[in-house]
Protein backbone atom coordinates (compact mmCIF):
# COMPACT_ATOMS: atom_id res chain seq x y z
CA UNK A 1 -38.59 -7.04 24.08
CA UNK A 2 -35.30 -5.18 23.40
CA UNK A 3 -32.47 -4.15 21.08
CA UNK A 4 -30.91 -7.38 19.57
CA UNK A 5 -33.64 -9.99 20.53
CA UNK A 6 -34.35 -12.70 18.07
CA UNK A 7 -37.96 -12.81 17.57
CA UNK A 8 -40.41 -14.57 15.57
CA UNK A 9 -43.14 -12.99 13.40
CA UNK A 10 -45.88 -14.01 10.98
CA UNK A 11 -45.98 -11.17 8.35
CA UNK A 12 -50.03 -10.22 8.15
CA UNK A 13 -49.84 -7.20 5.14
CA UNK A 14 -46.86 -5.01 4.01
CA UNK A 15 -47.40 -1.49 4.22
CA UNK A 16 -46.13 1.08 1.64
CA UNK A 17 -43.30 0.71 0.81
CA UNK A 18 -41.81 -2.31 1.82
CA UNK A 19 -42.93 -2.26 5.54
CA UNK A 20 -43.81 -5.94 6.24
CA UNK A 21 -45.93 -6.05 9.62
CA UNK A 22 -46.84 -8.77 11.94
CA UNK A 23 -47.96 -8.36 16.12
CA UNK A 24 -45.60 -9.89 18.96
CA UNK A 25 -47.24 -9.56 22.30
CA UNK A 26 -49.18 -6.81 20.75
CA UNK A 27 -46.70 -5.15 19.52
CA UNK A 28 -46.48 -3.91 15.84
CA UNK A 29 -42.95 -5.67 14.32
CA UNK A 30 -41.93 -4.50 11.09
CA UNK A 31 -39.65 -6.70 9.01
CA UNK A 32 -38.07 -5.20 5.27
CA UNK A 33 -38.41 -7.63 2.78
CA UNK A 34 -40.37 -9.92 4.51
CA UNK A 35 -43.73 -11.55 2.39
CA UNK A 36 -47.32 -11.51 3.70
CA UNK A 37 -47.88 -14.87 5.81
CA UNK A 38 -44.53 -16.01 5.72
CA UNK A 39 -43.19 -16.85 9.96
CA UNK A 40 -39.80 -14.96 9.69
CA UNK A 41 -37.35 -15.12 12.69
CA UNK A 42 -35.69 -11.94 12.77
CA UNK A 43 -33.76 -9.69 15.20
CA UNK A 44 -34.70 -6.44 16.50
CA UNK A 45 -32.46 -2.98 16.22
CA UNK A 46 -34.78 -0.15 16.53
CA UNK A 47 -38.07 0.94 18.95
CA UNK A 48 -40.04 3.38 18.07
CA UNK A 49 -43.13 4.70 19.62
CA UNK A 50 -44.79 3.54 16.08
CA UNK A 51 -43.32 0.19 16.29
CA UNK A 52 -40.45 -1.97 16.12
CA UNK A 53 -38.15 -2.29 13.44
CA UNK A 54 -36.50 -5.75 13.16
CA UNK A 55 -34.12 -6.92 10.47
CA UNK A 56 -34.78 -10.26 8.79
CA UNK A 57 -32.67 -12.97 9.10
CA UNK A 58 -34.89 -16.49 8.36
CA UNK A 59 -37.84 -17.60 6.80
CA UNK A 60 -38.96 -20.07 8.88
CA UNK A 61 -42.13 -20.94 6.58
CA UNK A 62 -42.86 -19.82 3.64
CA UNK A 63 -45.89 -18.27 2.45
CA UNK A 64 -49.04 -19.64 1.00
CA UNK A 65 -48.93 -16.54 -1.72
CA UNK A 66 -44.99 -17.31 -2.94
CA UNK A 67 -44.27 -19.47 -5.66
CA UNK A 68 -41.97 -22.11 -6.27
CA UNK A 69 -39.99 -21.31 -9.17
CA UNK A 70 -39.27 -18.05 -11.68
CA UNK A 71 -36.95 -16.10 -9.40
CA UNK A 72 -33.98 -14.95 -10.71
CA UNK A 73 -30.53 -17.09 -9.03
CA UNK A 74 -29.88 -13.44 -6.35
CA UNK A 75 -33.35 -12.36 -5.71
CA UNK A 76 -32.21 -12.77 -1.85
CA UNK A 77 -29.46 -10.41 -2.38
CA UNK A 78 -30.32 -8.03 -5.26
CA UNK A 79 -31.93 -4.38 -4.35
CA UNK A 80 -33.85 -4.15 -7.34
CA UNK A 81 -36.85 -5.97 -6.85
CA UNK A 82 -38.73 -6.97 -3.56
CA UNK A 83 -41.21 -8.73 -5.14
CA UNK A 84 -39.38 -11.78 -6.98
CA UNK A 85 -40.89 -14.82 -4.58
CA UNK A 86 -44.89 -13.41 -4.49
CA UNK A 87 -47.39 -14.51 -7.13
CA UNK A 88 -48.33 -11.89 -9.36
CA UNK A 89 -52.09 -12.13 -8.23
CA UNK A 90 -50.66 -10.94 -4.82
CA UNK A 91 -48.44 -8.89 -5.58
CA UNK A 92 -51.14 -6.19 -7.40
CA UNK A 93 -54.32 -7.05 -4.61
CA UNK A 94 -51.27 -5.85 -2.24
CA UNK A 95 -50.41 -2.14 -3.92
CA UNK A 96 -54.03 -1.85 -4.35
CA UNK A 97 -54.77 -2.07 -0.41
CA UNK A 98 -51.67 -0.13 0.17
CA UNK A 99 -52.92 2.60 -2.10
CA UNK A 100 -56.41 2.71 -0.83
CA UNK A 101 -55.10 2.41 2.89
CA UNK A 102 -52.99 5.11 2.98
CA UNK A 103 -56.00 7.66 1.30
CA UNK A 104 -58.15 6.46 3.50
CA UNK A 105 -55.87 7.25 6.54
CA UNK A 106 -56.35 10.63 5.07
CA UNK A 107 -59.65 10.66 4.79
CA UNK A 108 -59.77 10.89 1.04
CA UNK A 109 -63.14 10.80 -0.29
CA UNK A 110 -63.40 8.58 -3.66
CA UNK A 111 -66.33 8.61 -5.71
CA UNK A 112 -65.03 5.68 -8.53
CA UNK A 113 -62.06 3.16 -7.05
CA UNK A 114 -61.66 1.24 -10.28
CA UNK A 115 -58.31 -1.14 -9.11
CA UNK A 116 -55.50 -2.38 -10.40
CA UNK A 117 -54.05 -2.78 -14.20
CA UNK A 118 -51.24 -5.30 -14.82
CA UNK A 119 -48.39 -4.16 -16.55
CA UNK A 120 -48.24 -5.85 -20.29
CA UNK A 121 -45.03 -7.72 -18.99
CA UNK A 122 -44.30 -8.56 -16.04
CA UNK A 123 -40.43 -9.52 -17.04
CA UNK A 124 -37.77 -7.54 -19.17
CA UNK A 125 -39.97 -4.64 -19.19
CA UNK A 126 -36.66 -2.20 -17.92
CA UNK A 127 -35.64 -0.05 -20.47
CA UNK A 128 -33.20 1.68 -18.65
CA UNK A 129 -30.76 0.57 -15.86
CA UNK A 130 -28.49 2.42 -13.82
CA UNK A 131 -25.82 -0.12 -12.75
CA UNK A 132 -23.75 0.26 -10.00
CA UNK A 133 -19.80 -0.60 -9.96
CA UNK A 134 -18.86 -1.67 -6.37
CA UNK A 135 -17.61 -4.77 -4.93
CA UNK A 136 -19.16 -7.49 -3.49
CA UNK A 137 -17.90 -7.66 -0.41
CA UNK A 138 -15.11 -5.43 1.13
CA UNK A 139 -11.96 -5.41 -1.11
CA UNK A 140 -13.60 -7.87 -2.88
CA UNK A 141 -13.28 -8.71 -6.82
CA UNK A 142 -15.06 -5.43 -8.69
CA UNK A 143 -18.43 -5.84 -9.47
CA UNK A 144 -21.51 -4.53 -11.62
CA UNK A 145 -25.08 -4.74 -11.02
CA UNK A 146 -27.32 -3.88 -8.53
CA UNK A 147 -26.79 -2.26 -4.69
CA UNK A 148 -27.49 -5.15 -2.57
CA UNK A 149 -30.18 -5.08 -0.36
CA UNK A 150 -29.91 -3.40 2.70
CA UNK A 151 -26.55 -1.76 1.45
CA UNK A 152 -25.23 1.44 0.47
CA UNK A 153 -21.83 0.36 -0.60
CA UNK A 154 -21.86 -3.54 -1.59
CA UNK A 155 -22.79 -4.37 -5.73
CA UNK A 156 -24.44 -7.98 -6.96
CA UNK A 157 -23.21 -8.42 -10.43
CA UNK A 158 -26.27 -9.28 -12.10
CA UNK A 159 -25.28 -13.12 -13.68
CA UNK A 160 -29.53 -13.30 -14.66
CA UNK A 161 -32.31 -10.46 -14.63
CA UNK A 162 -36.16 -11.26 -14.69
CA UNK A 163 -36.55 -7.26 -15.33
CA UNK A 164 -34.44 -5.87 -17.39
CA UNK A 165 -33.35 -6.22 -21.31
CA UNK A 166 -31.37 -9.35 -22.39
CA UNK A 167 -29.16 -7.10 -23.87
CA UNK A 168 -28.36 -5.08 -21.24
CA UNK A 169 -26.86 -8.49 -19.26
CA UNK A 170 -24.60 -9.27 -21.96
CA UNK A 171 -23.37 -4.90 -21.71
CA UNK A 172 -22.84 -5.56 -17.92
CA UNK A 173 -20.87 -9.26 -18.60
CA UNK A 174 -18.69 -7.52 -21.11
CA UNK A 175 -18.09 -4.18 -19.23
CA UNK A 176 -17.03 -5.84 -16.27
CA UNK A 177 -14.35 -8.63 -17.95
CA UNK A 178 -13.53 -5.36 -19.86
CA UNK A 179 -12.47 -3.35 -16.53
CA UNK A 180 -11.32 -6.62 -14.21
CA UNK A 181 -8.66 -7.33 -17.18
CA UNK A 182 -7.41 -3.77 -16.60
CA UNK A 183 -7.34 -3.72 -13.28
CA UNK A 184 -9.47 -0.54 -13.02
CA UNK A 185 -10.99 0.25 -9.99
CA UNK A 186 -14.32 1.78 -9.00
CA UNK A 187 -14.98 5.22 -7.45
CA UNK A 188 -14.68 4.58 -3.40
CA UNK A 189 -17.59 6.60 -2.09
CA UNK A 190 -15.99 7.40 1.14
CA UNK A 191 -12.45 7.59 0.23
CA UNK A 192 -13.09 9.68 -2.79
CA UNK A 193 -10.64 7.84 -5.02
CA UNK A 194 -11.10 5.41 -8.10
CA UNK A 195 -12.69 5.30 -11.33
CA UNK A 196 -15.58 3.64 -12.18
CA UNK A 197 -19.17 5.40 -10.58
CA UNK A 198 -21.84 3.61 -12.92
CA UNK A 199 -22.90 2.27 -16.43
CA UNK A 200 -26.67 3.22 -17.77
CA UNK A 201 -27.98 1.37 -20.53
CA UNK A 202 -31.59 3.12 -22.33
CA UNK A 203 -32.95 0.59 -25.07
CA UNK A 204 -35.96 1.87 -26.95
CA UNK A 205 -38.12 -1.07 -26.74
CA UNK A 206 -39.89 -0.36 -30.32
CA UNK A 207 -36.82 1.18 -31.99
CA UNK A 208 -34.53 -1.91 -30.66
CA UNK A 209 -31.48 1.46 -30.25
CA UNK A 210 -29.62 1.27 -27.10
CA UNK A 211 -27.90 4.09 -25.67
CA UNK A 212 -25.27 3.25 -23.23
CA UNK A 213 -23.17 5.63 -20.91
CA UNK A 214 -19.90 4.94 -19.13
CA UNK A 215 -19.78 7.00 -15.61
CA UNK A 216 -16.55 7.60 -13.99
CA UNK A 217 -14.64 10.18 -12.35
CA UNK A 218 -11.93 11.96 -14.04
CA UNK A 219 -9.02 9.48 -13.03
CA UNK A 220 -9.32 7.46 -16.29
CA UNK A 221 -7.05 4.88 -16.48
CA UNK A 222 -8.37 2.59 -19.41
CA UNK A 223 -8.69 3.32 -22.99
CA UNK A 224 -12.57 4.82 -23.58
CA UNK A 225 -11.85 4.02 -27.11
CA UNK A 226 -11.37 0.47 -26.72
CA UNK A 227 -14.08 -0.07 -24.41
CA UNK A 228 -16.47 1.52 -27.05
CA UNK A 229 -14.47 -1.30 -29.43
CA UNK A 230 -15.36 -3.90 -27.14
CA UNK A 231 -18.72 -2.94 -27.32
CA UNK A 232 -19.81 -2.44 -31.06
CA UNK A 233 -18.67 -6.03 -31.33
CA UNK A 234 -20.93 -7.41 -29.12
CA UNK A 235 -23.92 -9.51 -30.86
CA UNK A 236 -26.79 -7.90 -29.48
CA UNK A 237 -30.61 -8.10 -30.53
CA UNK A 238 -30.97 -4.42 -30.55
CA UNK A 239 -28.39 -2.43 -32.34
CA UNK A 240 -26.27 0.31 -30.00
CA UNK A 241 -27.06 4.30 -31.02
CA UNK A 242 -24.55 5.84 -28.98
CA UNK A 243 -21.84 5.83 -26.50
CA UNK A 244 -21.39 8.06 -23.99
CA UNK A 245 -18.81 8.64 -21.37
CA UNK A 246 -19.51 11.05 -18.67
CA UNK A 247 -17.00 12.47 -16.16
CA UNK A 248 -18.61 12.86 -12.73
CA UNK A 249 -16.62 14.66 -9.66
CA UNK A 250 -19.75 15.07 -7.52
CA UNK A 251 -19.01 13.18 -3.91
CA UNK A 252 -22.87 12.61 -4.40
CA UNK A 253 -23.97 9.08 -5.90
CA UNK A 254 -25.91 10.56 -8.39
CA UNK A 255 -25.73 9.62 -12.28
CA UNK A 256 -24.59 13.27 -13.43
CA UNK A 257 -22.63 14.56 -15.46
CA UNK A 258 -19.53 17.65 -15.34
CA UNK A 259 -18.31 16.37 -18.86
CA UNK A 260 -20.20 14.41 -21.54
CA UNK A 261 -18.30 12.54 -24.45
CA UNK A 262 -19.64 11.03 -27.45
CA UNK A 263 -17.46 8.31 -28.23
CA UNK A 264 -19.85 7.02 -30.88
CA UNK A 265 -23.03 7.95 -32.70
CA UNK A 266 -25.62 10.19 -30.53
CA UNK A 267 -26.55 10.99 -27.10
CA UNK A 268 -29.70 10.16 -27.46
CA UNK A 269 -31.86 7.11 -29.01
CA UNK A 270 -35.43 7.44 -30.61
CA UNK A 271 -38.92 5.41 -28.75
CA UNK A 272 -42.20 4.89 -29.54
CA UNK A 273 -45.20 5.31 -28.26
CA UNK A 274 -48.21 4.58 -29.37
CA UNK A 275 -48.06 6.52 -33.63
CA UNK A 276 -45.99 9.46 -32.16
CA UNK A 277 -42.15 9.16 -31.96
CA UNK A 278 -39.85 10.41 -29.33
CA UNK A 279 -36.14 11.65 -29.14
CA UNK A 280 -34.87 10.46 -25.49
CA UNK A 281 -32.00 12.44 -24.46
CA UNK A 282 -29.04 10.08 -21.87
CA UNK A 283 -30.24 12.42 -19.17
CA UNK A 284 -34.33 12.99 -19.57
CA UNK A 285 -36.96 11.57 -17.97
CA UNK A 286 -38.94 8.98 -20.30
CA UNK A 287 -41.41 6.14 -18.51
CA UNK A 288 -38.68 3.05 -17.57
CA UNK A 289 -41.36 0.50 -18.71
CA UNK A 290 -42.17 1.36 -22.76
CA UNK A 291 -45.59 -1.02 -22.93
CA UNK A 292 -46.61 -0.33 -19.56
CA UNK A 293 -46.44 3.49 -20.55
CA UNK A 294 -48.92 3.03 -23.35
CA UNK A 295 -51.10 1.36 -20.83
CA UNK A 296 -50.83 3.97 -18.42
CA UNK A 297 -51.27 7.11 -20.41
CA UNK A 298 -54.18 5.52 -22.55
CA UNK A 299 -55.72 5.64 -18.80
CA UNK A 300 -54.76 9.62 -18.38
CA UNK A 301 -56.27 10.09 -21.97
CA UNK A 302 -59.56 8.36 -20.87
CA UNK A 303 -59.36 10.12 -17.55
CA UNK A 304 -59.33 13.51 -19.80
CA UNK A 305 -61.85 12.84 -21.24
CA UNK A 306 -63.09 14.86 -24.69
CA UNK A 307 -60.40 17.40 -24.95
CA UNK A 308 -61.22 18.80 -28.32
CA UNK A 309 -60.45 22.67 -28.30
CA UNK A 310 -59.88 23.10 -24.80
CA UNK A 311 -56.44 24.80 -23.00
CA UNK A 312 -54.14 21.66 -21.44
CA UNK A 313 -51.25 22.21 -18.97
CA UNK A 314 -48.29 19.42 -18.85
CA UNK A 315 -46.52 20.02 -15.88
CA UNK A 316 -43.47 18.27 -15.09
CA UNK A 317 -43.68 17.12 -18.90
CA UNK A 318 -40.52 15.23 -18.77
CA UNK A 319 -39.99 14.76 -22.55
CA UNK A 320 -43.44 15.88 -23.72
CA UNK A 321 -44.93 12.65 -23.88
CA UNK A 322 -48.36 13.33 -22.39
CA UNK A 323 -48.32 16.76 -23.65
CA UNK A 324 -48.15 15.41 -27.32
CA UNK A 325 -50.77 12.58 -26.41
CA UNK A 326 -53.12 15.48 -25.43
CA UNK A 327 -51.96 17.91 -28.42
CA UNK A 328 -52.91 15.00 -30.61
CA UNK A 329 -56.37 14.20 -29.19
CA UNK A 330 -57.43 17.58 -30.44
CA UNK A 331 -56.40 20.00 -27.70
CA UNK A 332 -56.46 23.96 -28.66
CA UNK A 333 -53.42 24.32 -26.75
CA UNK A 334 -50.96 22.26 -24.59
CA UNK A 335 -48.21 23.85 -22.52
CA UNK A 336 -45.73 21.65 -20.62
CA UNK A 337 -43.16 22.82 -17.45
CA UNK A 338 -40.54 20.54 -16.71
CA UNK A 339 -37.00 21.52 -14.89
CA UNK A 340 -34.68 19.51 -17.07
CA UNK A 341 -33.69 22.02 -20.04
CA UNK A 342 -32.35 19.43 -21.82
CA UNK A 343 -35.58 17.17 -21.94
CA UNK A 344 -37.63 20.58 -22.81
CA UNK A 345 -35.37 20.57 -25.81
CA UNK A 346 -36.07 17.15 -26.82
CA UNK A 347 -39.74 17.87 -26.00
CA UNK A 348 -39.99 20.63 -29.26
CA UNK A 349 -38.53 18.73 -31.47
CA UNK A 350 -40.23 15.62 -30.61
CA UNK A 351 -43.51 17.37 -31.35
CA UNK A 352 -42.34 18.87 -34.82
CA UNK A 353 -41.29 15.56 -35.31
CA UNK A 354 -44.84 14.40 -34.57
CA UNK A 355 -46.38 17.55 -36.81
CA UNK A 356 -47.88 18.55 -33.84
CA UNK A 357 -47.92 22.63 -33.32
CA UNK A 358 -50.41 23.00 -30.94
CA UNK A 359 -48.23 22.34 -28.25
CA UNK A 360 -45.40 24.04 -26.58
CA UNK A 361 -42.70 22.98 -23.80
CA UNK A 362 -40.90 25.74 -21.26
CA UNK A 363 -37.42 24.96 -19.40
CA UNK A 364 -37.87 25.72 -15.84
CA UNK A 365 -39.15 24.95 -12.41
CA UNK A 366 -42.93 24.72 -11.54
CA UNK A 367 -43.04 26.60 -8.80
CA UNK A 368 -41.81 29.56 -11.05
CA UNK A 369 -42.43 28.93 -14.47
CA UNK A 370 -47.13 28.97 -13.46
CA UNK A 371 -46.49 32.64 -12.37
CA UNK A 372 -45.61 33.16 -16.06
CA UNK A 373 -48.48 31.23 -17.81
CA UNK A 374 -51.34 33.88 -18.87
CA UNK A 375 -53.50 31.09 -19.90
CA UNK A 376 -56.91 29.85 -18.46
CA UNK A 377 -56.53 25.54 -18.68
CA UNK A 378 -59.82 23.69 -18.95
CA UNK A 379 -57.29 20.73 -17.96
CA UNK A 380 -54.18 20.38 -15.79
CA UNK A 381 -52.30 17.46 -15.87
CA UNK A 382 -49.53 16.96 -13.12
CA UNK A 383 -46.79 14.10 -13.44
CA UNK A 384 -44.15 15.18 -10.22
CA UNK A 385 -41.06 13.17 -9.08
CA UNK A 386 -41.82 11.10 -6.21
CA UNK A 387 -41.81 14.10 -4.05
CA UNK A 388 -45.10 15.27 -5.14
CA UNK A 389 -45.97 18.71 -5.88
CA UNK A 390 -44.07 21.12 -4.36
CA UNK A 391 -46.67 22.50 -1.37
CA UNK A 392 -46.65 25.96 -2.58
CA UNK A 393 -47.18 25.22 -6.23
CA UNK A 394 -49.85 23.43 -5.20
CA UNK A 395 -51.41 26.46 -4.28
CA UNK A 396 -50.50 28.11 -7.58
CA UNK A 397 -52.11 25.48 -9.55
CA UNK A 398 -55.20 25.40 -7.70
CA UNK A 399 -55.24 29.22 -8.23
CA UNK A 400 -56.05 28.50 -11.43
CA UNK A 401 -59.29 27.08 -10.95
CA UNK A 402 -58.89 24.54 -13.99
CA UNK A 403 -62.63 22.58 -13.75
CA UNK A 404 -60.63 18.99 -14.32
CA UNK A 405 -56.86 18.22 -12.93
CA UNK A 406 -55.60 14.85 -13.76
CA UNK A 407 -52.73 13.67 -11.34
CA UNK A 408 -50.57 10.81 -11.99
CA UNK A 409 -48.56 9.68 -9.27
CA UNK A 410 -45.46 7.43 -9.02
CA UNK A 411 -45.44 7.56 -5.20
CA UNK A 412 -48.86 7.02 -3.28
CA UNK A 413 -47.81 8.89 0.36
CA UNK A 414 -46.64 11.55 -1.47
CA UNK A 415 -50.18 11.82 -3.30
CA UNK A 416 -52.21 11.34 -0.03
CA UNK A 417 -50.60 14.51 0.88
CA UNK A 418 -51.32 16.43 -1.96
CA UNK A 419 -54.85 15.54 -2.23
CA UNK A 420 -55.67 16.57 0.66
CA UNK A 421 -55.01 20.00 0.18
CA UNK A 422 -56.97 19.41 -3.47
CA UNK A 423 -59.60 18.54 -1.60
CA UNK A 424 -59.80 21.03 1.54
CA UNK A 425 -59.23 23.23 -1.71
CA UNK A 426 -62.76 22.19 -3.44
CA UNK A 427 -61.51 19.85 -5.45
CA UNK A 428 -63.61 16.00 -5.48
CA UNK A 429 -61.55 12.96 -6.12
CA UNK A 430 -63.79 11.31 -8.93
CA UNK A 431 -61.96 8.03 -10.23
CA UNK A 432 -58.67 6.61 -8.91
CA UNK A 433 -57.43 3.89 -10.71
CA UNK A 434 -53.97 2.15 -9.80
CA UNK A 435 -51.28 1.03 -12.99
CA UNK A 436 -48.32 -1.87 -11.93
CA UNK A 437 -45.75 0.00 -14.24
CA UNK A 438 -43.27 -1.84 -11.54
CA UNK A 439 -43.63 -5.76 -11.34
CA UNK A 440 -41.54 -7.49 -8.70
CA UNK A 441 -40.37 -3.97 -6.84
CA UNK A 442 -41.99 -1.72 -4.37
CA UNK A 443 -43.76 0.88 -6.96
CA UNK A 444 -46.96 1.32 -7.98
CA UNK A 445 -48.68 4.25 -10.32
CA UNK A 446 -51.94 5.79 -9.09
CA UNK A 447 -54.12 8.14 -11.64
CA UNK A 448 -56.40 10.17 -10.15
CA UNK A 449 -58.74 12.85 -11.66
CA UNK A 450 -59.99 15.53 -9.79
CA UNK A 451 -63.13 17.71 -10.30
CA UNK A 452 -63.86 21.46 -8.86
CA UNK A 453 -67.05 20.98 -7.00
């Protein structure tokens, strides 16, 4: 086999993430967005000493695990979920041997595997969106929505959504007629010219507020006053907070922000979770799926365990959430690290909010800020980006010698890595237990609580 033959596979599992695998005269063909037992035809364009890489280009039968109906009208061209066509049954048995595959590649030693948990909702869970302006096709009408698959430039305006907030489709409808009446033009990534980078939409799913914030680069040609016109007339079932509009010159295609304006109300909205209310700031981290959050951390509270009186560390906090969960169960002390100054704001006052005072969040960067901590934890509790721990904080945390370390996870190779050193380091991987906070994409949360032997 070679470069540009058209082949035909039948998928047998999908490694993470997203690596659907089949054999071809013995050897390993891996085919993106393929399903498990679907016969794809597909063409190859890479060889690797691991395997080939072919891209899809027919499903010649479908699979025995799809089902018929209940994917959204663009599922086949959308980036944002993989997931759309496979029963839900499927879809978790597959993280869970993906999970438990890739620790035991590394030799992971589990003492309690205790599966998967469904997410409450397994549509309009979303809470937040970043939406992408683009076009379609090249110099095509402008668009809104979603990077299409397999893309880094093209957008699929998003006409239906089995993920994401009814609300938020009649924001992106609006914002787009809004714009294509102007004529205004999105940002050109390569050419460095244009307007309109992205729109993110936060709704608090208990509070019903909806924060939404206009991206664009500093060549404004439209009237931000009448766009935030447009939108306060929209009928909507939640009711809108704030509006935002941030000026981005960064030739990355990051959501950031050089400027923020608040064209109305507040950059921030309020959410829920569980009896403790938080203050989520445009640019914090706060869990994208509200209900499947409660689930979730109800699972790092039980991993815990009784932590009346004892000394809790909440690194990478985000906006304090854990923390507060912890502070509330009776904790002596909790201390949360997380890089984002302005979420470490929101953090404090979230937890005065809450009448919590046993609890305290620092600005800064892990890998810094545990030189400063004089504290002796009885608990750590680590929550990283999908990066994982940083490898040498990973050493400074185990420094500490903390008898229990709770790790939640939102990328699984990431946290094969990391326990490994937490286990060359003395540390024995008691329970592991595996939350769908995702449905329908790639993503899967893993807790894990580790135990110094």
């Amino acid at each position: 086999m070679k470069k540009k033959d058209i082949i035909e596979v039948i998928i047998e599992d999908v490694r993470f993430p997203n690596k659907p695998f089949g054999f071809v005269e013995d050897h390993k063909v891996i085919v993106k967005n393929a399903l498990p037992g679907q016969k794809v035809q597909a063409q190859i364009f890479k060889k690797k000493s691991s395997g080939i890489e072919a891209r899809l280009e027919a499903v010649l039968e479908p699979s025995p695990l799809e089902r018929e109906t209940g994917a959204c009208s663009h599922h086949h061209l959308c980036g944002g979920c993989t997931y759309q066509k496979l029963e839900h049954e499927a879809e978790l048995a597959m993280k869970e041997r993906q999970v438990k595959r890739l620790l035991e590649v590394e030799n992971i030693q589990i003492e309690s595997w205790e599966g998967i948990e469904a997410a409450p909702f397994a549509t309009e869970y979303r809470n937040k969106c970043e939406f992408s302006f683009g076009d379609e096709e090249k110099d095509g009408d402008l668009a809104l929505g979603m990077r299409k698959r397999m893309s880094m430039y093209e957008v699929v305006t998003l006409k239906d959504c089995n993920i994401i907030d009814g609300d938020f489709l009649q924001i992106i409808k609006t914002s787009l007629a809004f714009f294509q009446e102007r004529n205004v033009s999105f940002y050109h990534k390569m050419r460095h010219v244009g307007s309109l980078r992205h729109l993110v939409v936060r709704k608090g799913k208990a509070t019903g507020e909806i924060l939404v914030n206009l991206v664009t680069s500093s060549e404004v040609p439209f009237s931000p006053e009448e766009y935030k016109e447009m939108l306060l007339g929209l009928q909507l079932s939640g009711s809108i907070c704030g509006i935002l509009h941030s000026v981005n010159d960064s030739l990355a295609d990051v959501v950031q922000s050089d400027q923020l304006h608040v064209l109305y109300g507040r950059d921030f909205f309020y959410e829920k979770l569980f009896d403790l209310e938080f203050k989520v700031s445009t640019y914090s981290f706060f869990q994208t799926n509200t209900e499947g959050a409660e689930k979730l951390y109800s699972m790092v509270k039980d991993f815990a365990g009784d932590v009346q009186n004892k000394m809790v560390f909440d690194l990478y906090c985000g906006t304090g959430t854990i923390g507060q969960i912890m502070a509330e169960a009776g904790s002596k002390e909790v201390v949360g690290i997380e890089l984002i100054e302005e979420a470490v704001v929101a953090a404090n006052e979230n937890a005065k909010r809450n009448g919590l005072n046993n609890c305290t969040f620092i600005a800064g960067d892990v890998l810094k800020m545990v030189d400063e901590l004089t504290q002796t934890p009885d608990v750590i509790i680590v929550d990283p980006p999908r990066d994982g721990i940083h490898p040498k904080a990973i050493g400074k945390i185990i420094d500490f010698g903390a008898p229990e370390i709770v790790y939640v996870s939102c990328k699984p190779t990431s946290l094969a890595r990391d326990l490994v050193v937490f286990q060359e380091a003395g540390y024995a991987v008691k329970r592991v237990k595996l939350m769908d906070m995702f449905p329908r994409t790639v993503h899967v949360e893993t807790v894990c609580l580790l135990s110094l032997k």
